[in-house]
Protein backbone atom coordinates (compact mmCIF):
# COMPACT_ATOMS: atom_id res chain seq x y z
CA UNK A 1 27.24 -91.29 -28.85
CA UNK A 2 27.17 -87.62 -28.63
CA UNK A 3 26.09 -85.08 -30.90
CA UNK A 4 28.84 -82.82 -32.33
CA UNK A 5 28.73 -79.38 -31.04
CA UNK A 6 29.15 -76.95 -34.45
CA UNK A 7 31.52 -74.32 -34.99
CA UNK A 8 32.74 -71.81 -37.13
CA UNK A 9 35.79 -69.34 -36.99
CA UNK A 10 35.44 -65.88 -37.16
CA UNK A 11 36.76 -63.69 -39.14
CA UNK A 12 39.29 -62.21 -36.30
CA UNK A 13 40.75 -65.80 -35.92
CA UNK A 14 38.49 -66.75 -32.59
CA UNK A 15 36.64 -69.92 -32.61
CA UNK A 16 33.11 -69.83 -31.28
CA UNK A 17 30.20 -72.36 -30.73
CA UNK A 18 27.36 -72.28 -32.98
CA UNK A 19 26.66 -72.45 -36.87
CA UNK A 20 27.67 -69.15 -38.89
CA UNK A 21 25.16 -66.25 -38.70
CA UNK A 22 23.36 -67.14 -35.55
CA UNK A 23 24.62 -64.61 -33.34
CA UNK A 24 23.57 -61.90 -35.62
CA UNK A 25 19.81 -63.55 -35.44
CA UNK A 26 19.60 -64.00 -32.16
CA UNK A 27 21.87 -61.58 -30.18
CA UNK A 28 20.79 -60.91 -26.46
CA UNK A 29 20.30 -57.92 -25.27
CA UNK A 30 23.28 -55.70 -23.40
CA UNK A 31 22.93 -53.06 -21.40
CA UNK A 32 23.62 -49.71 -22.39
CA UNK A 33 23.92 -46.22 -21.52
CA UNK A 34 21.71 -43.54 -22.13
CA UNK A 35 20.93 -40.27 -21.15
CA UNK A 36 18.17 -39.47 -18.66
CA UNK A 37 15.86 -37.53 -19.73
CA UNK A 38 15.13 -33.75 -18.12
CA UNK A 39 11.80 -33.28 -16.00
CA UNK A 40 11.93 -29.99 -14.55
CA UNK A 41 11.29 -30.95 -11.00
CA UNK A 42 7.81 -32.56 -12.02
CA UNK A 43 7.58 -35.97 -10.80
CA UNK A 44 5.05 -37.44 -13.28
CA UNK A 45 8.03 -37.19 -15.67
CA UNK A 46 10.24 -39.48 -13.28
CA UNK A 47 9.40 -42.57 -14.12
CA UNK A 48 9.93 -45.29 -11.62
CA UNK A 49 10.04 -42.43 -9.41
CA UNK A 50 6.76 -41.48 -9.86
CA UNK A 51 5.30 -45.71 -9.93
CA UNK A 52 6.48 -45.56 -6.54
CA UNK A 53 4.17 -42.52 -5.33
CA UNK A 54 0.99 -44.20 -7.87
CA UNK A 55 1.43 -41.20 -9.61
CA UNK A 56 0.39 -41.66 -13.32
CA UNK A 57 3.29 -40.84 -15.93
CA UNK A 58 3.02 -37.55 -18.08
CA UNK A 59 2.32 -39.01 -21.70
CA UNK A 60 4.40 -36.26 -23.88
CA UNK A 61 3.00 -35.15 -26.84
CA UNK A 62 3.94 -36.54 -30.74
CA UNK A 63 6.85 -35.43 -31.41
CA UNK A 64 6.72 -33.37 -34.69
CA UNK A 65 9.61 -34.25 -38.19
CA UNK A 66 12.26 -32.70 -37.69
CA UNK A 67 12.19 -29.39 -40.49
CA UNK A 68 14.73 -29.10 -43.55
CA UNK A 69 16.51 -26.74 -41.68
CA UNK A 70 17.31 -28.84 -38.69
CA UNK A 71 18.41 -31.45 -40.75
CA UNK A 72 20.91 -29.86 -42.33
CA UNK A 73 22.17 -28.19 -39.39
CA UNK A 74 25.89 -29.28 -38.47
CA UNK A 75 27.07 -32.25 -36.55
CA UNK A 76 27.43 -30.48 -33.24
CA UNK A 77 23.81 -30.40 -32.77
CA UNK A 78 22.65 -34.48 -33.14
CA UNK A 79 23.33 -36.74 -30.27
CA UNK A 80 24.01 -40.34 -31.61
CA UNK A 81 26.64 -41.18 -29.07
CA UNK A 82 25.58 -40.56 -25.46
CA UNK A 83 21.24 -40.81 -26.05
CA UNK A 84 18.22 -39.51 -27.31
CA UNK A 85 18.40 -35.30 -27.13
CA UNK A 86 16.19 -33.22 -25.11
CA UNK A 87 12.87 -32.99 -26.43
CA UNK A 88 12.41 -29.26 -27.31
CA UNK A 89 8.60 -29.43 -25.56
CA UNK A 90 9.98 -29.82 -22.36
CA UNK A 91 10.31 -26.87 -20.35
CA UNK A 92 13.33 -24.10 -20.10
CA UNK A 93 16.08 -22.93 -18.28
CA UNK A 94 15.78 -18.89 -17.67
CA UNK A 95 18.50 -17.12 -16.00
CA UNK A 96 16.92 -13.94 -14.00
CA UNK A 97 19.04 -10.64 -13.75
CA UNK A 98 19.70 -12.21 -9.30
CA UNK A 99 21.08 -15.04 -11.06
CA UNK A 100 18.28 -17.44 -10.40
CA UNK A 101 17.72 -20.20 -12.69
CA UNK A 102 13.91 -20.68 -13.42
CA UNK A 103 12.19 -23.05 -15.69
CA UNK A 104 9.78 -21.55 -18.39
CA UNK A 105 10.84 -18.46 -20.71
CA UNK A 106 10.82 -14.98 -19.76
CA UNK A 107 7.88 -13.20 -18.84
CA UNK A 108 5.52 -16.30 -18.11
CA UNK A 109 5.55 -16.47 -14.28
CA UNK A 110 4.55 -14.08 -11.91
CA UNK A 111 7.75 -12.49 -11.58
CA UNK A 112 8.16 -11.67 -15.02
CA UNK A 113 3.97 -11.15 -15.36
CA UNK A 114 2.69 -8.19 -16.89
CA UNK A 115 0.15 -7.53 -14.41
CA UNK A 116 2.26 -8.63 -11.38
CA UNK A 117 3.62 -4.88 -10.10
CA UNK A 118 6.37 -4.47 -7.65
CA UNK A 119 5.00 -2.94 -4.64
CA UNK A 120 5.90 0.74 -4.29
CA UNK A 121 6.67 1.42 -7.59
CA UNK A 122 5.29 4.23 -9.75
CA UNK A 123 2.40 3.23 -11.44
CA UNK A 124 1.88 4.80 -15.34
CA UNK A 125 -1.71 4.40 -15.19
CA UNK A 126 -2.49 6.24 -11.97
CA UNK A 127 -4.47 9.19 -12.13
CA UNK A 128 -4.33 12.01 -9.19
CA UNK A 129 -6.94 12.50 -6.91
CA UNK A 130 -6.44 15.80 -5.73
CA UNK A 131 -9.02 18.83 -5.62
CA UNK A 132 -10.47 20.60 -8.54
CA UNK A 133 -8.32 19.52 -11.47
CA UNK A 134 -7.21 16.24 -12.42
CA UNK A 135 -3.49 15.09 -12.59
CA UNK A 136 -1.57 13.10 -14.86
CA UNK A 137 1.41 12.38 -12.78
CA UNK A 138 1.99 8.66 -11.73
CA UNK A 139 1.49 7.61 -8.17
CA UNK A 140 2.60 5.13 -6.06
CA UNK A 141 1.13 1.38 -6.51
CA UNK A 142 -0.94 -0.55 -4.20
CA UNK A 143 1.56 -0.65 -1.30
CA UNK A 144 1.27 2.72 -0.43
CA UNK A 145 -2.04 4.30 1.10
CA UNK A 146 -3.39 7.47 -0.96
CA UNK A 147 -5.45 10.06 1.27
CA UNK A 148 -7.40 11.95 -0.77
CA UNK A 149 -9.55 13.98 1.81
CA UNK A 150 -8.52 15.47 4.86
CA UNK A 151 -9.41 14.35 8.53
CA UNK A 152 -12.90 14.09 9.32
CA UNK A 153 -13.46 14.70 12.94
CA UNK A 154 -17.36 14.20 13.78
CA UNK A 155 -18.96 14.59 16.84
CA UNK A 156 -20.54 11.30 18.53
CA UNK A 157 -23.83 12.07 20.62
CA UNK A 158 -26.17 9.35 20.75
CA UNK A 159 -29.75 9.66 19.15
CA UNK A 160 -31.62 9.33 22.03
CA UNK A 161 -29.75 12.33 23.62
CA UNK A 162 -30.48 14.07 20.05
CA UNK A 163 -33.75 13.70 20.07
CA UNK A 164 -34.57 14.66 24.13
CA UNK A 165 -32.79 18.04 22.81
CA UNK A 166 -34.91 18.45 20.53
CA UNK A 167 -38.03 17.71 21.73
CA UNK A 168 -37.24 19.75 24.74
CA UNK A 169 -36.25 23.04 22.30
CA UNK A 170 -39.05 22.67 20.59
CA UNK A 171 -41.44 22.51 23.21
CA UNK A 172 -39.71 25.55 24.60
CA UNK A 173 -40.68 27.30 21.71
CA UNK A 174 -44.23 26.50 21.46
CA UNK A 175 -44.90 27.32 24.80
CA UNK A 176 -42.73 30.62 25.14
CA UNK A 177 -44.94 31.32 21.89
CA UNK A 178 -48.13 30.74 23.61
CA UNK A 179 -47.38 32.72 26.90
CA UNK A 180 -46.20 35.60 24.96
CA UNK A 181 -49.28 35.90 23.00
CA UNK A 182 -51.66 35.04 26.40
CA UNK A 183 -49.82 37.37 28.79
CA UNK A 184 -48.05 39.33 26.38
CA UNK A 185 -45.30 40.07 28.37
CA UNK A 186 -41.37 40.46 27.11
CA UNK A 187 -40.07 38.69 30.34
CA UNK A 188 -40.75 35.16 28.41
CA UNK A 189 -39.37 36.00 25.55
CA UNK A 190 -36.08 36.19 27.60
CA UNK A 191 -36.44 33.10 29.39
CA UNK A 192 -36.76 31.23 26.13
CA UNK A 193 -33.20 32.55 24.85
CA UNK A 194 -31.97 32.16 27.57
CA UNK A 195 -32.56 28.83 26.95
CA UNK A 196 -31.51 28.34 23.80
CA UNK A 197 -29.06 30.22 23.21
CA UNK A 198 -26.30 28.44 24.76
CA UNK A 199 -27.28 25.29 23.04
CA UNK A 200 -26.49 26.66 20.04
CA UNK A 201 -23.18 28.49 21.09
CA UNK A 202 -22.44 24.81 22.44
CA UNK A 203 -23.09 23.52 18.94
CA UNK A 204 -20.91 26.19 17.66
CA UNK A 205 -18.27 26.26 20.13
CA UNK A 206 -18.68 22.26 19.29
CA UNK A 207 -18.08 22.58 14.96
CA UNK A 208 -15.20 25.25 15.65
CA UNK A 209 -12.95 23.38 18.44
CA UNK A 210 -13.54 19.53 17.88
CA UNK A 211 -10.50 19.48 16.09
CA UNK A 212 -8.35 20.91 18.74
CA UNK A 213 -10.44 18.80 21.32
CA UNK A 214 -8.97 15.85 19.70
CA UNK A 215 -5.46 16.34 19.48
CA UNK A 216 -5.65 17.67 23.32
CA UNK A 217 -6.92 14.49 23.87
CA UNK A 218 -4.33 12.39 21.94
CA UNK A 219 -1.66 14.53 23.37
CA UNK A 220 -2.86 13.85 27.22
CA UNK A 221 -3.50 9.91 26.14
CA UNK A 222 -0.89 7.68 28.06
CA UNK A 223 1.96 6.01 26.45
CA UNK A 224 1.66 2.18 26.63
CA UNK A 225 4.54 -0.01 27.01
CA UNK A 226 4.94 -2.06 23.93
CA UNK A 227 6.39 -4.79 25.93
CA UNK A 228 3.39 -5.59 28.26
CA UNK A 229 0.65 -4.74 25.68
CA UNK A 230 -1.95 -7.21 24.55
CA UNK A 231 -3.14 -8.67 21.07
CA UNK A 232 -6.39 -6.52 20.35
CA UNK A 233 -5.54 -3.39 23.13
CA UNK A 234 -5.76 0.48 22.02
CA UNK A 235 -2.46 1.88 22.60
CA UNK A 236 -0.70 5.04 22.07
CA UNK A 237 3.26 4.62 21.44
CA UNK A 238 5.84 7.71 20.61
CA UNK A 239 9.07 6.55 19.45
CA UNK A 240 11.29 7.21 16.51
CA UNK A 241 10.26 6.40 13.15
CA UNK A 242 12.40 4.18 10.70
CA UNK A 243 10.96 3.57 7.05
CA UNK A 244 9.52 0.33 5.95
CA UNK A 245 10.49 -1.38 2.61
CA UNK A 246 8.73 1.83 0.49
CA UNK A 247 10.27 5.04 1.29
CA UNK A 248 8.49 8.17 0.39
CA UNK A 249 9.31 11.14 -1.15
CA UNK A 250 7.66 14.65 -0.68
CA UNK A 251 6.72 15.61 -4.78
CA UNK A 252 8.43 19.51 -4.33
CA UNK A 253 11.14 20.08 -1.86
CA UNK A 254 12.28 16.49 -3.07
CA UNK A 255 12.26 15.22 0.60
CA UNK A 256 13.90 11.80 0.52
CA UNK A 257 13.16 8.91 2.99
CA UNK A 258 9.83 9.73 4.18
CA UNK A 259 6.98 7.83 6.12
CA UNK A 260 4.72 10.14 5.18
CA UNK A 261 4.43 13.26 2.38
CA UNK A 262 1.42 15.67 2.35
CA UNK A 263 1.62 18.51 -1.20
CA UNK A 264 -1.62 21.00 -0.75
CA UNK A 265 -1.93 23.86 -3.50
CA UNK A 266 -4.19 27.05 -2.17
CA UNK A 267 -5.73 29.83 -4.13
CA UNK A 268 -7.08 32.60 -2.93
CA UNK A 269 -10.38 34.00 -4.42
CA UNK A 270 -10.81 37.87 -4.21
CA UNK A 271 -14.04 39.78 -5.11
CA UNK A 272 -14.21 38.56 -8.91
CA UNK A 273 -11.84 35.41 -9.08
CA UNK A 274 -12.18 31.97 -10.23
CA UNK A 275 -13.13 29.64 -7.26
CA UNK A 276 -11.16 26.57 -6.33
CA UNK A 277 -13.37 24.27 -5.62
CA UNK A 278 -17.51 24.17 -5.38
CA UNK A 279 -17.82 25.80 -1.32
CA UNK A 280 -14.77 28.28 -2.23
CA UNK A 281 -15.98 31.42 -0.65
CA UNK A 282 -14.97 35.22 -1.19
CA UNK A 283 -11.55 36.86 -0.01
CA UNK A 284 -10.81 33.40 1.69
CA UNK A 285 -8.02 30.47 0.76
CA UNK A 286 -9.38 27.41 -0.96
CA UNK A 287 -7.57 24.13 -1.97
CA UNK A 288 -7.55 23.13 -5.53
CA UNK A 289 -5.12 20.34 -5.25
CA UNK A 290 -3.81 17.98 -2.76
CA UNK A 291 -1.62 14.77 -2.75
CA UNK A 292 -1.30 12.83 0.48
CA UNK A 293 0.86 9.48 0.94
CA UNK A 294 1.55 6.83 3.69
CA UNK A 295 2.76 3.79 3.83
CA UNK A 296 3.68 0.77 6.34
CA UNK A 297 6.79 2.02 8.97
CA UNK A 298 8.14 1.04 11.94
CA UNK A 299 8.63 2.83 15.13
CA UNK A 300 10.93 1.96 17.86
CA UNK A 301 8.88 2.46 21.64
CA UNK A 302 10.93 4.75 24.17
CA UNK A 303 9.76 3.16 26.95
CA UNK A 304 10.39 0.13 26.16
CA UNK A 305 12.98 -0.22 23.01
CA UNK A 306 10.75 -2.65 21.11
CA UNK A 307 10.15 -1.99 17.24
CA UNK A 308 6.55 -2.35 16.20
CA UNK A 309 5.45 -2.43 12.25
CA UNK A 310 3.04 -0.04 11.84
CA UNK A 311 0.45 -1.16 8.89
CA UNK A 312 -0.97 2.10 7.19
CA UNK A 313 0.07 1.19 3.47
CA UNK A 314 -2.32 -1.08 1.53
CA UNK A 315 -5.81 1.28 1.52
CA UNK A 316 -5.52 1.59 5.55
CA UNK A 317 -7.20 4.51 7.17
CA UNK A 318 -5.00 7.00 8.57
CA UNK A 319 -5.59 10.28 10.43
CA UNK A 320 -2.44 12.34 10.22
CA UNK A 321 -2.25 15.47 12.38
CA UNK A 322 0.80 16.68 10.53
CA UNK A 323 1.06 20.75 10.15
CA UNK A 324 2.20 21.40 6.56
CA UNK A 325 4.41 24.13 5.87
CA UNK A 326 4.15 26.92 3.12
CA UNK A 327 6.84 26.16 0.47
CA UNK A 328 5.59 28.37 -2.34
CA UNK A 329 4.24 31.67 -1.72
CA UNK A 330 3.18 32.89 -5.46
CA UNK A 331 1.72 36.33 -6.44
CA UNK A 332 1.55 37.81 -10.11
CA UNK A 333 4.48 39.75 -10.10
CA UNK A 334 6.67 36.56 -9.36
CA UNK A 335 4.26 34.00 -10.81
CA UNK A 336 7.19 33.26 -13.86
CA UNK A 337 10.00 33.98 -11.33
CA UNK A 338 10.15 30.05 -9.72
CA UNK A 339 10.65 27.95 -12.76
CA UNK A 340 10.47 24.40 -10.24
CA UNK A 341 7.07 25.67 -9.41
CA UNK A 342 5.55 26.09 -12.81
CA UNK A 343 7.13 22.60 -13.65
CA UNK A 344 5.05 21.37 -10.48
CA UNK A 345 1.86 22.40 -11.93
CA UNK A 346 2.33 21.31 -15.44
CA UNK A 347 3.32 17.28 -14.18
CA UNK A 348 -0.21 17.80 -12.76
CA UNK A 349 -1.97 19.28 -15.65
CA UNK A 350 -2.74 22.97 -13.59
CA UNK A 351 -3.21 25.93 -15.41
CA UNK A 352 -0.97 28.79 -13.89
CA UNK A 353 -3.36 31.18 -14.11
CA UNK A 354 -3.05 34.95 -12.78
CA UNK A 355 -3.88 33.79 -9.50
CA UNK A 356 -2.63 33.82 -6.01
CA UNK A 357 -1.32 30.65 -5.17
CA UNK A 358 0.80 28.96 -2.09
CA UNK A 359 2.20 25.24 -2.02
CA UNK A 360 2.23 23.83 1.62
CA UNK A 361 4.11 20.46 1.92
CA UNK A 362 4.41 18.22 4.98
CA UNK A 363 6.06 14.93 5.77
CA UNK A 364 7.76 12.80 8.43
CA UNK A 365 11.11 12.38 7.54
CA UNK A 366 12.93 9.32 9.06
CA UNK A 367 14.35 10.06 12.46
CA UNK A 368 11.53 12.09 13.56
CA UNK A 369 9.21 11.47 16.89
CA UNK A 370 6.03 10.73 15.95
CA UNK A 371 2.86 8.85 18.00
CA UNK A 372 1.44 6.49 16.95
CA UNK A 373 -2.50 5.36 18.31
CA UNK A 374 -3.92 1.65 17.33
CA UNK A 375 -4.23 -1.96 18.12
CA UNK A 376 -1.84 -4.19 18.83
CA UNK A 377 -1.61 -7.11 16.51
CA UNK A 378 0.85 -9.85 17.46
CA UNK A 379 1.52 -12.63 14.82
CA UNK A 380 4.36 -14.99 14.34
CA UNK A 381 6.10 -13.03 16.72
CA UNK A 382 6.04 -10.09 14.60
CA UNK A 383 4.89 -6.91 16.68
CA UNK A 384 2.20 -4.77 14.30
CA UNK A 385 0.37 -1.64 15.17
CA UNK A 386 -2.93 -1.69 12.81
CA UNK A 387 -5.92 0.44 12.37
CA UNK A 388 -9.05 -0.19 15.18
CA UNK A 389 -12.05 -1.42 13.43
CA UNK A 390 -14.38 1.02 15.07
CA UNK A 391 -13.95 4.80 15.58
CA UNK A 392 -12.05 6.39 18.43
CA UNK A 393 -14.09 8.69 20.81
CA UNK A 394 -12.83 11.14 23.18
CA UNK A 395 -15.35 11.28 25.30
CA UNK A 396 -17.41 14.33 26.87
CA UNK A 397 -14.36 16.69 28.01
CA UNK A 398 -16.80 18.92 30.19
CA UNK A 399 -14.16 21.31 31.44
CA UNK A 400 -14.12 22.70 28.03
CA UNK A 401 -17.74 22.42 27.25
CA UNK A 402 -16.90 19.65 24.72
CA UNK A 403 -19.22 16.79 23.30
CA UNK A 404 -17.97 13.13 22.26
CA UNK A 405 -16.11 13.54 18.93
CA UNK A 406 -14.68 10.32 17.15
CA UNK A 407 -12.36 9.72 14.32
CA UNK A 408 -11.66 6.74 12.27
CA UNK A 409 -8.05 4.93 11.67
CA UNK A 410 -4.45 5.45 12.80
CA UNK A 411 -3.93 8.31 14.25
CA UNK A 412 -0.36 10.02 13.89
CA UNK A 413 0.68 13.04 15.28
CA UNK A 414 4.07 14.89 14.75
CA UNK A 415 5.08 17.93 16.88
CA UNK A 416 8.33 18.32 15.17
CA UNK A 417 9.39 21.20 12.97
CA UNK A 418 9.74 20.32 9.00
CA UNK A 419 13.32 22.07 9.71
CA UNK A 420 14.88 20.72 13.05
CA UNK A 421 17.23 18.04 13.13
CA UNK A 422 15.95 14.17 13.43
CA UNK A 423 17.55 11.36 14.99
CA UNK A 424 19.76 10.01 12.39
CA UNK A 425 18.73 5.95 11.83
């Protein structure tokens, strides 16, 4: 005989198996829907996601009572319907002035970083470097290649030439010494200038024309083909010059889209004046202030057509052989007459004293033709032009009685006047 199956009738009318108040007790489980929660892209948050990589899960922190406030906050803010709500640890959404969405609030990454400085831009801090007086006017950042001191041209001899010279000079003069005193006779004395005078007219000739040695030697330096030119070789390249992603601007004339800017302030010291600096001689010119700029640029071969990034921004050395012109001519009668030009000197923190002053600036403008001599770099299929590691020598140029002079960096020469036309870009 079989045992009665119980059963009860609910309250809606249906009849179901089982005595009354067991399905409360011991109710299965059913699936439901919930929300998932948000990660933010980190995988240790995922879950089964991250079991499958053996990635251990994040273990969030306690979360904290909820305050008086929040509890009395409206309906609209609890979730009892569709899940648990977001935990307010977790990280969040910021939407960037571009549009970008970015996780974390404003200001913590290193876009939004204090210390993080778009390249290029003009940096508060910065003090000038120039000549003589300080200035307070902000400079460029990082990006852009600050040149405080003007071309240094040495000459290169090697020692043991040096010290053969001497040696041989001053063995010359001990025994010219000795024969004049033994046969006492003026005929040495000549012999021994003739000997040494011309070595030092040489040196002379040497200190006063190096400079004009090298660009004759840069100017009679073959162009190189950018498209047959090897990673590591010394080339020279002339070509038109197209700014980079930090244009410059010359601080006066206000000189816009620039690869270079060059601002020099002279004074000139008569019989009782105030010097400009610590070797400012009498009656002569002397610089008191000067603010020199590069930065990276590209220039676009003739021969060839290619377009080659030229790296001088970032603390590179440069040589620029770039004649500045005289912008400001100022005497004391029309010292208050040029209003711009007094406004100049106070950004930098210059007295505008009674003195004789003149404002050269110089730049290459976009559009000009420039050359352009360094070492090829090629990378990634991008084409770069960067400094040589060691110094450049000419070379003995014994036509014009010329020793070995060197000189360190890029070197960039521009032969075109500050007010001809350039090739517009």
């Amino acid at each position: 005989m079989g045992t009665r199956i119980q059963s009860h009738q609910l309250k809606s009318g249906l009849v179901v198996s089982g005595r009354p108040g067991q399905q409360q007790k011991e109710k299965q489980p059913t699936m439901a829907s919930r929300a998932v929660p948000y990660t933010g892209g980190d995988i240790k948050k995922s879950g089964e996601l991250g079991k499958m990589f053996d990635i251990p899960a994040a273990v969030d922190p306690p979360k904290q009572p909820p305050s008086r406030a929040s509890t009395s906050s409206s309906g609209s803010m609890r979730n009892s319907s569709s899940g648990p709500m977001r935990n307010s640890s977790g990280p969040l959404n910021v939407v960037l002035p571009t549009g970008l969405f970015t996780s974390g609030p404003l200001g913590s990454g290193p876009l939004g970083s204090g210390s993080q400085k778009r390249s290029g831009q003009l940096d508060n801090s910065a003090v000038g470097s120039g000549t003589g007086s300080g200035s307070s006017k902000a400079l460029y950042g990082s990006a852009v290649t600050s040149l405080a001191d003007d071309v240094k041209v040495g000459l290169r001899v090697s020692r043991p030439v040096v010290w053969v010279v001497m040696v041989v000079v001053l063995m010359g003069l001990l025994v010219g010494a000795f024969l004049m005193v033994a046969v006492k006779k003026a005929v040495i004395l000549v012999a021994v200038g003739a000997v040494l005078v011309p070595l030092f007219v040489g040196l002379i000739w040497n200190c006063a024309w190096g400079r004009r040695g090298l660009l004759g030697f840069v100017r009679r330096y073959p162009d190189t083909e950018l498209r047959g030119a090897i990673d590591g070789q010394y080339v020279k390249v002339t070509g038109v010059v197209t700014c980079g992603s930090i244009p410059l601007e010359s601080s006066y004339q206000r000189v816009s889209r620039c690869v270079y800017v060059s601002s020099e302030l002279y004074e000139y010291r008569g019989l009782g004046g105030k010097s400009a600096h610590a070797k400012h001689c009498f009656f002569s010119w002397g610089l008191r202030h000067s603010e020199k700029f590069v930065a990276d640029f590209y220039i676009s071969d003739f021969q060839s057509g290619l377009r080659a990034l030229v790296k001088a921004g970032y603390g590179a050395k440069v040589a620029p052989f770039v004649k500045p012109a005289t912008v400001v001519d100022v005497k004391k009668e029309n010292k208050d007459m040029s209003p711009s030009f007094l406004r100049w000197l106070a950004d930098r923190n210059l007295s505008s004293d009674d003195q004789i002053m003149r404002l050269k600036e110089g730049y290459i403008k976009e559009g000009s033709t420039i050359s352009v001599m360094g070492v090829v770099r090629r990378h990634d299929n991008v084409l770069m032009i960067v400094p040589p590691q060691e110094p450049v020598s000419t070379g003995c140029q014994w036509f014009r009685c010329l020793l070995p002079s060197y000189v360190e960096g890029l070197v960039l020469t521009c032969d075109d006047s500050q007010n001809a036309d350039v090739v517009p870009v």
